[in-house]
N, C-alpha and C. Protein backbone atom coordinates (compact mmCIF):
# COMPACT_ATOMS: atom_id res chain seq x y z
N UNK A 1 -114.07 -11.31 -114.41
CA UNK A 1 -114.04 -11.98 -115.69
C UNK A 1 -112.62 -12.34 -116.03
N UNK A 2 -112.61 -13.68 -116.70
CA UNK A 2 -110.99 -14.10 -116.59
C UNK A 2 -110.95 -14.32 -117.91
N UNK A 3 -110.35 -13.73 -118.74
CA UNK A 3 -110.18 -13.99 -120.48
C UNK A 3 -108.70 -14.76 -120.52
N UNK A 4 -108.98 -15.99 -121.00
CA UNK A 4 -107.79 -16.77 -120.72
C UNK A 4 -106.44 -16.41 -122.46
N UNK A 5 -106.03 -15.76 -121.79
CA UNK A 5 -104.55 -15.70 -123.26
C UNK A 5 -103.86 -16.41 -124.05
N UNK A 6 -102.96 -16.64 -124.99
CA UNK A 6 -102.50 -17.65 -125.13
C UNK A 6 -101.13 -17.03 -126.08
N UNK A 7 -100.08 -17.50 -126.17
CA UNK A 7 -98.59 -17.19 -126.74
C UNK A 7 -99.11 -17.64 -128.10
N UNK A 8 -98.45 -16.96 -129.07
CA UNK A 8 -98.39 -17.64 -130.68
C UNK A 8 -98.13 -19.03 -130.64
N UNK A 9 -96.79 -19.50 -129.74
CA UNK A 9 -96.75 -21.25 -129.46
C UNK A 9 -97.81 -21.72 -129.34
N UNK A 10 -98.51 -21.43 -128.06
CA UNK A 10 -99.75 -22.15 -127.36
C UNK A 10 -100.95 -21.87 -128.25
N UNK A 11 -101.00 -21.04 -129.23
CA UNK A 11 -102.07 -21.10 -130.45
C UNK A 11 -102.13 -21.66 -131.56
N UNK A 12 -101.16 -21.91 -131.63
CA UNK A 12 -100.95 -22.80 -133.30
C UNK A 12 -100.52 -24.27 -132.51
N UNK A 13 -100.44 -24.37 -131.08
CA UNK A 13 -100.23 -26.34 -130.43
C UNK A 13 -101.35 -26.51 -130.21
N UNK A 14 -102.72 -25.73 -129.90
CA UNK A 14 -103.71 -26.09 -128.85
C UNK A 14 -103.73 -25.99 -127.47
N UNK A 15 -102.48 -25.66 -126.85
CA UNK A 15 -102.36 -25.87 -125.53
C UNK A 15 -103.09 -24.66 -124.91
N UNK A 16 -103.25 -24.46 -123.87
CA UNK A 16 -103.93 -23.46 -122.96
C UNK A 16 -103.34 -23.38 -121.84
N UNK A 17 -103.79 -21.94 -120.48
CA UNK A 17 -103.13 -21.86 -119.89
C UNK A 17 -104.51 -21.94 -118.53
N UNK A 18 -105.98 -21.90 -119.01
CA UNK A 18 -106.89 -22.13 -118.53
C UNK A 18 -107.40 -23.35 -117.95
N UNK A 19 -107.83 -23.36 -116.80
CA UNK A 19 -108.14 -24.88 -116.33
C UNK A 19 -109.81 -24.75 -115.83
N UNK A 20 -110.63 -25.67 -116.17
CA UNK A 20 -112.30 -25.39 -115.67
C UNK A 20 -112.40 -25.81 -114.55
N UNK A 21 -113.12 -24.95 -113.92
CA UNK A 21 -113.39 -24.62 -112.45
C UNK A 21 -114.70 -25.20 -112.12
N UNK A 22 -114.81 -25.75 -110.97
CA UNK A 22 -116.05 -26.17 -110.20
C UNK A 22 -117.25 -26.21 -110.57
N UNK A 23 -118.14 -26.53 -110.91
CA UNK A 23 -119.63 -26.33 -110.85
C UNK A 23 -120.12 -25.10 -110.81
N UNK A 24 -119.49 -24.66 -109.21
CA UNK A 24 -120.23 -23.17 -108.45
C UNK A 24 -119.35 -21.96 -109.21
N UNK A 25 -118.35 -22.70 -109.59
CA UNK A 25 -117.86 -21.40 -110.36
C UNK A 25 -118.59 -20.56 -111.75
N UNK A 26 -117.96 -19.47 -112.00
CA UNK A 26 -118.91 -18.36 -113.25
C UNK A 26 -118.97 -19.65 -114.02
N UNK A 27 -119.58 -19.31 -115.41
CA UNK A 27 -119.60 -20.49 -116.64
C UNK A 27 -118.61 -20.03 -117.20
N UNK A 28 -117.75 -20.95 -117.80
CA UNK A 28 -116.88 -20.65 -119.30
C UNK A 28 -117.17 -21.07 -120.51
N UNK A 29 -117.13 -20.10 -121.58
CA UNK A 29 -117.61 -19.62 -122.80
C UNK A 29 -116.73 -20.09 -124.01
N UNK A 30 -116.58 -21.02 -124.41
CA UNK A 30 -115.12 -20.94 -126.01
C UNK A 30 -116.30 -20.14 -127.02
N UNK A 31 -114.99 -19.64 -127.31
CA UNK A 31 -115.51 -18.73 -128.69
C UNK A 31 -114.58 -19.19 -129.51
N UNK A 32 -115.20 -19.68 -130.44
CA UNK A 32 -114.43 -20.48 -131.47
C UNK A 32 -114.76 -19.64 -133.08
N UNK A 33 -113.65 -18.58 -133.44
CA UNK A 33 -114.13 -17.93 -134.77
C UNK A 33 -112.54 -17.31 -134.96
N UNK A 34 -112.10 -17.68 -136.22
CA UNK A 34 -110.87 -16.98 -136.99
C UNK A 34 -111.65 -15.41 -137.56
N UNK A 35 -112.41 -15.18 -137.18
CA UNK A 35 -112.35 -13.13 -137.35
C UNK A 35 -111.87 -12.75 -136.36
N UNK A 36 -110.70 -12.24 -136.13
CA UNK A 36 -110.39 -11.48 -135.09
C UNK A 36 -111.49 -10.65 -134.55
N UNK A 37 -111.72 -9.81 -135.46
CA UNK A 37 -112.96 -8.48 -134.74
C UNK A 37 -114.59 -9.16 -134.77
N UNK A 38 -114.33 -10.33 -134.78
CA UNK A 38 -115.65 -10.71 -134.21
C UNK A 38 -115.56 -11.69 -132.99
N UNK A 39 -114.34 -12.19 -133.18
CA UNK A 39 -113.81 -12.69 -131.63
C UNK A 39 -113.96 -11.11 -130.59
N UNK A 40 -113.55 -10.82 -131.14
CA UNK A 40 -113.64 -9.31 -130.47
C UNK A 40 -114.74 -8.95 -130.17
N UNK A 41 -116.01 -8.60 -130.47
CA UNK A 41 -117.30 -8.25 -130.53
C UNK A 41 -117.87 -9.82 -129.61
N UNK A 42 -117.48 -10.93 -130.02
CA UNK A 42 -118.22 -11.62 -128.77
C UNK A 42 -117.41 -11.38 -127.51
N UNK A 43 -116.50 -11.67 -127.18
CA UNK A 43 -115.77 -11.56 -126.09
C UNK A 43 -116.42 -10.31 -125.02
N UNK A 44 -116.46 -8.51 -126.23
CA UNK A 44 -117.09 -7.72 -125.25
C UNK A 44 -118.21 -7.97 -124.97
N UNK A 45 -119.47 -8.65 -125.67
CA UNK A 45 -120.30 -8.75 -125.23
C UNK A 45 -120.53 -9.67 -124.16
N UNK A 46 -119.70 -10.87 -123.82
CA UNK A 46 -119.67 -11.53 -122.50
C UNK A 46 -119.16 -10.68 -121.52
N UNK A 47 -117.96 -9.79 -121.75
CA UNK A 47 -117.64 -9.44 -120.55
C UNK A 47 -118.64 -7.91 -119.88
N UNK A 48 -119.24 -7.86 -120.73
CA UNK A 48 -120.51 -7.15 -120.43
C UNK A 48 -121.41 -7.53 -119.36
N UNK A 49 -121.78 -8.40 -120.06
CA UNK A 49 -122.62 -9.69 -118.88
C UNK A 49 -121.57 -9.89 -117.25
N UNK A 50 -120.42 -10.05 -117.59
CA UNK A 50 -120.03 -9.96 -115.81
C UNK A 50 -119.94 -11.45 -115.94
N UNK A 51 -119.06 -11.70 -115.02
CA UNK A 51 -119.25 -13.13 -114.72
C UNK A 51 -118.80 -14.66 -115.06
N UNK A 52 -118.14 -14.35 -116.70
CA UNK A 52 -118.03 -15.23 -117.64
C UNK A 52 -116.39 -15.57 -117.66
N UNK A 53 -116.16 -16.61 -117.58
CA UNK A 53 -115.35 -17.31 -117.81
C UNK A 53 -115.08 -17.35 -119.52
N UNK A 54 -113.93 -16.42 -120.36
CA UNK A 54 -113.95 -16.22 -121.77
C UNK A 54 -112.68 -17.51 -122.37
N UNK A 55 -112.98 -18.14 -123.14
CA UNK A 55 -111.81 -18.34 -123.69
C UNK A 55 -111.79 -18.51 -125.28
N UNK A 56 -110.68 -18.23 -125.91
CA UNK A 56 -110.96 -18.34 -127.70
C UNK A 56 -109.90 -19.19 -127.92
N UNK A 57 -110.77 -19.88 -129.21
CA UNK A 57 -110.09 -20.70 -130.22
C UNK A 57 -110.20 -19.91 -131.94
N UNK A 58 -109.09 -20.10 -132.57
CA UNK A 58 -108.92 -19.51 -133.73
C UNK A 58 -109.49 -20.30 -134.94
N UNK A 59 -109.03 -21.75 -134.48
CA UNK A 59 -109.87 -22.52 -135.53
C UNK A 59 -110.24 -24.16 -134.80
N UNK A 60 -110.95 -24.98 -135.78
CA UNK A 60 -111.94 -26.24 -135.32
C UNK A 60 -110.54 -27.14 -134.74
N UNK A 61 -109.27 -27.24 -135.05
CA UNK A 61 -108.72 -28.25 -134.15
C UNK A 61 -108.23 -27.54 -132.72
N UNK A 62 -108.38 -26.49 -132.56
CA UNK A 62 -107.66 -26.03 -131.10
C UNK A 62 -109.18 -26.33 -130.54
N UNK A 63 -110.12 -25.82 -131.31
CA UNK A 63 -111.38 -25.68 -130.82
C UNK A 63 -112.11 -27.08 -129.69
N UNK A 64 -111.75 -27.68 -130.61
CA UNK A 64 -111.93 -29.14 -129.97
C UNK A 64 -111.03 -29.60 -128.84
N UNK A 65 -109.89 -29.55 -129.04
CA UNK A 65 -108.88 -29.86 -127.91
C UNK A 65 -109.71 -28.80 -126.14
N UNK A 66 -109.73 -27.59 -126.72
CA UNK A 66 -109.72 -26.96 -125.85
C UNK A 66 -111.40 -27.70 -125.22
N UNK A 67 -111.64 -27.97 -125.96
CA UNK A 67 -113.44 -28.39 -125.46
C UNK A 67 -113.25 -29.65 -124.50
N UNK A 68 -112.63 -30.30 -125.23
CA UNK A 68 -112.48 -31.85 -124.77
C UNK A 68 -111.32 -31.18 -123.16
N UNK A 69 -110.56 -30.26 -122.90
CA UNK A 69 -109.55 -30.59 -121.74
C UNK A 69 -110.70 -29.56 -120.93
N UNK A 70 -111.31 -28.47 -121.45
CA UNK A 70 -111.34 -27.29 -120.35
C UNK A 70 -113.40 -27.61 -120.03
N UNK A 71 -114.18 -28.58 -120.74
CA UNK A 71 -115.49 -28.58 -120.44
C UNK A 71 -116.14 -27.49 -120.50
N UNK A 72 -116.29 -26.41 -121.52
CA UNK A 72 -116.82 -25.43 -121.01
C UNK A 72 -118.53 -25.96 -120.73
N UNK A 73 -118.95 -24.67 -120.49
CA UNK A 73 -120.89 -24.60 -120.88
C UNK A 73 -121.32 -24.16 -121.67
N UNK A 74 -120.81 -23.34 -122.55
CA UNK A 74 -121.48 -23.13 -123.76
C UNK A 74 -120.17 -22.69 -124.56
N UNK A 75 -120.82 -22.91 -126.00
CA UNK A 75 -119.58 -23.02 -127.43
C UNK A 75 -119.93 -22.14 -127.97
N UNK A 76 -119.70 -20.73 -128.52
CA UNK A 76 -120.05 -20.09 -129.66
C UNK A 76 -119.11 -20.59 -130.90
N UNK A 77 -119.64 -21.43 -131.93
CA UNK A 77 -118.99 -22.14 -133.04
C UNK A 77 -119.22 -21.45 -134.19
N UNK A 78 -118.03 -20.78 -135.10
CA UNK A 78 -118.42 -20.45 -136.36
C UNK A 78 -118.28 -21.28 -137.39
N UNK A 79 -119.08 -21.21 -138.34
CA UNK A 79 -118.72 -22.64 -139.59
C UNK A 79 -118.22 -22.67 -140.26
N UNK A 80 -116.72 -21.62 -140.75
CA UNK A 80 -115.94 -21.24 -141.17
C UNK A 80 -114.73 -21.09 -140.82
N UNK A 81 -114.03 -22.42 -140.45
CA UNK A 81 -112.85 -22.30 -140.02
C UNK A 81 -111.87 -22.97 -140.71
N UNK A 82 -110.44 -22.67 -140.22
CA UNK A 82 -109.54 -22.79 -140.75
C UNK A 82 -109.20 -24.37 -140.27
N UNK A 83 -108.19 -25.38 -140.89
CA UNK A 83 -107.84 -26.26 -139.96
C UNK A 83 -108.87 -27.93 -139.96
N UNK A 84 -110.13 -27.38 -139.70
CA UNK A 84 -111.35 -28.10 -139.44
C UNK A 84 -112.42 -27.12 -138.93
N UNK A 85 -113.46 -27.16 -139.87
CA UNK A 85 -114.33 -25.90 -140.32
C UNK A 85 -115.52 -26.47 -138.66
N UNK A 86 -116.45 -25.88 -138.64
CA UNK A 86 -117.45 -25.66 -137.41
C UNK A 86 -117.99 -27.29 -137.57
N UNK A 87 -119.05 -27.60 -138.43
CA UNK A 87 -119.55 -28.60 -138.59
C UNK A 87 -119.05 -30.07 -138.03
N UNK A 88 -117.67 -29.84 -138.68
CA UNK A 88 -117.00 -31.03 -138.33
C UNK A 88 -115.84 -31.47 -136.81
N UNK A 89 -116.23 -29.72 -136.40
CA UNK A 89 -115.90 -29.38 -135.17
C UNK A 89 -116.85 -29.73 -134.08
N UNK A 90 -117.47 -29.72 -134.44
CA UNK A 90 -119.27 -29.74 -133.91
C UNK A 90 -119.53 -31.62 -133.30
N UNK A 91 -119.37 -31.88 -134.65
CA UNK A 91 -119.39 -33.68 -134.57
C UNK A 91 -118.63 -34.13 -133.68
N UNK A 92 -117.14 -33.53 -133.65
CA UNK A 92 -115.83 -33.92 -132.81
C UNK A 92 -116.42 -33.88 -131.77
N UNK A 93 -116.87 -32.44 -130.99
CA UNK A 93 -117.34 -32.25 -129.80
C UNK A 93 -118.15 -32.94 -129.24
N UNK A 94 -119.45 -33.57 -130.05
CA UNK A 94 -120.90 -34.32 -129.46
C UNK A 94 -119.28 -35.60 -129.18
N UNK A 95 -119.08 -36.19 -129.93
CA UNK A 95 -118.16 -37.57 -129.62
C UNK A 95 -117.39 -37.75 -128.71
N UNK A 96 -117.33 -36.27 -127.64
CA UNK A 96 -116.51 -36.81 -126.71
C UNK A 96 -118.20 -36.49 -125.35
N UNK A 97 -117.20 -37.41 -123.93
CA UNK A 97 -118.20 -37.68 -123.11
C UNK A 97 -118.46 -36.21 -122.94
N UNK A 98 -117.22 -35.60 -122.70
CA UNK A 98 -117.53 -34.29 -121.38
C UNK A 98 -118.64 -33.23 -123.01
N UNK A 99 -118.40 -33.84 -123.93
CA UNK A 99 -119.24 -32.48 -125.00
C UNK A 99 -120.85 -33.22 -125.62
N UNK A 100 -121.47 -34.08 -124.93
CA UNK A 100 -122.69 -34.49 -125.55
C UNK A 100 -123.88 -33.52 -125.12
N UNK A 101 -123.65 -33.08 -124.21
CA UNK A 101 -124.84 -32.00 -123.65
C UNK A 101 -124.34 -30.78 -123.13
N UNK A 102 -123.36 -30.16 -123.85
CA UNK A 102 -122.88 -28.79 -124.15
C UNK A 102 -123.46 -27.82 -124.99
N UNK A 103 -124.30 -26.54 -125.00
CA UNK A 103 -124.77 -25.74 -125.86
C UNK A 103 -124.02 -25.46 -126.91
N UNK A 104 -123.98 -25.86 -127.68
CA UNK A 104 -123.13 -24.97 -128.79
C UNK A 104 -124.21 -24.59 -129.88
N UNK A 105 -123.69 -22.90 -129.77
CA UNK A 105 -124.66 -22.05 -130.56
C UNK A 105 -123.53 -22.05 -131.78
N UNK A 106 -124.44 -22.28 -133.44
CA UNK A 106 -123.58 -22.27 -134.60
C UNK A 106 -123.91 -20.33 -135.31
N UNK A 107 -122.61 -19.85 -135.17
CA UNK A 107 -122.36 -18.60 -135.84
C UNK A 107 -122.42 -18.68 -137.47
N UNK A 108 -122.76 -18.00 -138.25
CA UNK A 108 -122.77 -18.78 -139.74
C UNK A 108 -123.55 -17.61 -140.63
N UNK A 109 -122.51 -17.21 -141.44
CA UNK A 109 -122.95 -16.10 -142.50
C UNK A 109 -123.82 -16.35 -143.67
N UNK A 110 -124.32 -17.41 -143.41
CA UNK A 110 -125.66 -18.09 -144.54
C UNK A 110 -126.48 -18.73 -143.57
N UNK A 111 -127.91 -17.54 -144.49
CA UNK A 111 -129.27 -17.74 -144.26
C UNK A 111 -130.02 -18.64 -144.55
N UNK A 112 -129.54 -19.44 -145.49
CA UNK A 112 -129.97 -21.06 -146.26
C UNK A 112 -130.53 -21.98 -145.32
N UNK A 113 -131.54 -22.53 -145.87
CA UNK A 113 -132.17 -23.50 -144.57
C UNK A 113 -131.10 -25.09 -144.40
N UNK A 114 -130.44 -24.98 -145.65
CA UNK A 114 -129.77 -26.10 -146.41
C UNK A 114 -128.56 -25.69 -144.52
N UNK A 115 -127.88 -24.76 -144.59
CA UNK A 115 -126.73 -24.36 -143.88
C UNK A 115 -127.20 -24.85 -142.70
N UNK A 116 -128.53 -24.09 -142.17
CA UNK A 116 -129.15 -24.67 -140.83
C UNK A 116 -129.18 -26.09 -140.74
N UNK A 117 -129.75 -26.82 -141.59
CA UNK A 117 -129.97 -28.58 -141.15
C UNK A 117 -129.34 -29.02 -141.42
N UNK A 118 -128.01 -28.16 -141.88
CA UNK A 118 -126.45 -29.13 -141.68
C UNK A 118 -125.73 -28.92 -140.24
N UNK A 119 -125.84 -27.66 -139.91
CA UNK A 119 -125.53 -27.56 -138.58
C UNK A 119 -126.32 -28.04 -137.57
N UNK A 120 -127.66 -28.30 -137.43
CA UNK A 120 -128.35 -28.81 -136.55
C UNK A 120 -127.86 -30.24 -136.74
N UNK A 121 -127.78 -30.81 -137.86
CA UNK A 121 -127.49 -32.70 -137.73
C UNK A 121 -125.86 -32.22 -137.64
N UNK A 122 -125.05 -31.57 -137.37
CA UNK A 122 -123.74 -31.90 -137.11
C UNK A 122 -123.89 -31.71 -135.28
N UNK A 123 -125.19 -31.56 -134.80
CA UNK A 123 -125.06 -31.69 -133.06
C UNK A 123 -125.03 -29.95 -132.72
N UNK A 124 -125.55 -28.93 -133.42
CA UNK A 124 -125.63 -27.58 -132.77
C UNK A 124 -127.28 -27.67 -132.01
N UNK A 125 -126.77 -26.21 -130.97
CA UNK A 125 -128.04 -26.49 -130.22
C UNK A 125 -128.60 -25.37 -130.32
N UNK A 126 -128.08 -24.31 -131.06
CA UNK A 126 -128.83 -23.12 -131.86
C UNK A 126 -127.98 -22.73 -132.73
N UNK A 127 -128.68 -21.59 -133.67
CA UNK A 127 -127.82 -21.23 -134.44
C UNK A 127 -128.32 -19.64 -135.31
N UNK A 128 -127.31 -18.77 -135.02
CA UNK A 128 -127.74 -17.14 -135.60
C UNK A 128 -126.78 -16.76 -136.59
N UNK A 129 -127.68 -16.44 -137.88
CA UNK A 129 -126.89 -15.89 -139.18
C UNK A 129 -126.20 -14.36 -138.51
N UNK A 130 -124.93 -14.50 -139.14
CA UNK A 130 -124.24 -13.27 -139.04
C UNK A 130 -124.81 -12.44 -140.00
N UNK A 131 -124.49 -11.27 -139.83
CA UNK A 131 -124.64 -10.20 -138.69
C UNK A 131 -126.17 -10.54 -137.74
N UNK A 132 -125.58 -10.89 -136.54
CA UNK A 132 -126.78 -10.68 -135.74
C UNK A 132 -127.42 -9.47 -134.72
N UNK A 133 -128.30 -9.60 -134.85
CA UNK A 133 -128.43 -7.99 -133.02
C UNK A 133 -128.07 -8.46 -132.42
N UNK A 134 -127.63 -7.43 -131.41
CA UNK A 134 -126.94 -7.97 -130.41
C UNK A 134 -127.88 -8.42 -129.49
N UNK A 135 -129.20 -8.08 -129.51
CA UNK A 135 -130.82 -8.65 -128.55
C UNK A 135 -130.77 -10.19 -128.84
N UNK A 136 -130.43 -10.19 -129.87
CA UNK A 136 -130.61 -12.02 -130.80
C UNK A 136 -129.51 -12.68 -129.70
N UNK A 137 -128.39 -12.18 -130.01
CA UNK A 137 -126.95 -12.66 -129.48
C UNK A 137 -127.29 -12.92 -127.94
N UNK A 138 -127.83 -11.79 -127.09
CA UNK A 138 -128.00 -11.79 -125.65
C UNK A 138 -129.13 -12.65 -125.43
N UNK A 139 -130.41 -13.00 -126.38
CA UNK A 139 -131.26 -14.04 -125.89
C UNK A 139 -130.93 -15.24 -125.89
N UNK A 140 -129.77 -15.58 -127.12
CA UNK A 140 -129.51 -17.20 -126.81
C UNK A 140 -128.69 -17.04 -125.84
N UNK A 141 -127.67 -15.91 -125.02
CA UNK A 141 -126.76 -16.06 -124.20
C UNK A 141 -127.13 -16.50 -122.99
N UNK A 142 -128.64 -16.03 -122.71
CA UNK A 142 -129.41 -16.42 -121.52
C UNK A 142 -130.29 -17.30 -121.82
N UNK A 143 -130.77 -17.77 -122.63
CA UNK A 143 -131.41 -19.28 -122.87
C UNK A 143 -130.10 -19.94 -122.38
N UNK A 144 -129.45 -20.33 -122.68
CA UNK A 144 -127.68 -21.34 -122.88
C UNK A 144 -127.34 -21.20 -121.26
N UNK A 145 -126.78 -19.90 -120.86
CA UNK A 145 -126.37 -19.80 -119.52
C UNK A 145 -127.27 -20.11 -118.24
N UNK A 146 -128.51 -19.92 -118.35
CA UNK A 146 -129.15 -19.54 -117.36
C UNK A 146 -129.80 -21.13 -117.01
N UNK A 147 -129.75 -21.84 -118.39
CA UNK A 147 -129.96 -23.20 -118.33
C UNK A 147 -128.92 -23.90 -116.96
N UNK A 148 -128.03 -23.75 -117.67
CA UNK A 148 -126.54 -23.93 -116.71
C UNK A 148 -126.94 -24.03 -115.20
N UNK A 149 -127.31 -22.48 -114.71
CA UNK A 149 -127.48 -22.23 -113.40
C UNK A 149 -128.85 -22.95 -112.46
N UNK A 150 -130.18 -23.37 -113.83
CA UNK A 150 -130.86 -23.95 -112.94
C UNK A 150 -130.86 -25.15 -112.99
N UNK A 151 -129.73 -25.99 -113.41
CA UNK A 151 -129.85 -27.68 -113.27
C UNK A 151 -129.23 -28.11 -114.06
């Protein structure tokens, strides 16, 4: 598992030190959420899984940069960000080529149906109210990934 780092410079420019790998390679994951300890809590739970290519964004404009240079396969997006919030992070992403058929699951501390069919029309391809189980968390991880691996 390769958790890609980044300097205080390279976090507040967007830049990265990660480059996306092959097809046959593991999948890579952006985790895009300004909670530290829930960046934290997803991160262990990928590297649980084995395999995963991790990388984090703090808020919606690194978020995007990093989407648009590194292609991941799946986005964990929260809708609460600093900079440029999820939603409009979301839109950015469908608008570029390499992000029109990228999973991005929307993270989001409201249960409101109003919250959901704003994130679904901003281009999410699921979406789990915080606090979630972690069973919730690991079924979209393998709906999303496993998609990946068969086609």
């Amino acid at each position: 598992m390769m958790n890609a780092e980044y300097s205080n410079d390279a976090r507040s420019s967007g830049a990265h030190t990660a480059q996306r790998q092959p097809a046959s390679s593991p999948p890579l994951v952006l985790i895009v959420e300004d909670n530290e300890d829930t960046r934290f809590m997803l991160r262990t739970v990928l590297e649980m899984r084995g395999g995963i290519i991790v990388v984090e964004a703090e808020n919606g404009e690194m978020a995007t940069a990093l989407a648009e240079s590194l292609r991941p396969d799946l986005i964990l997006m929260d809708g609460t960000l600093p900079l440029l919030d999820g939603f409009a992070a979301t839109r950015r992403i469908r608008g570029f080529a390499s992000g029109s058929n990228v999973p991005i699951v929307f993270l989001s501390g409201h249960a409101q149906p109003a919250s959901e069919a704003q994130a679904f029309a901003a281009g999410c391809t699921d979406y789990l109210v915080k606090p979630f189980a972690l069973g919730e968390l690991n079924r979209v991880l393998e709906r999303h990934l496993s998609q990946r691996s068969s086609g």
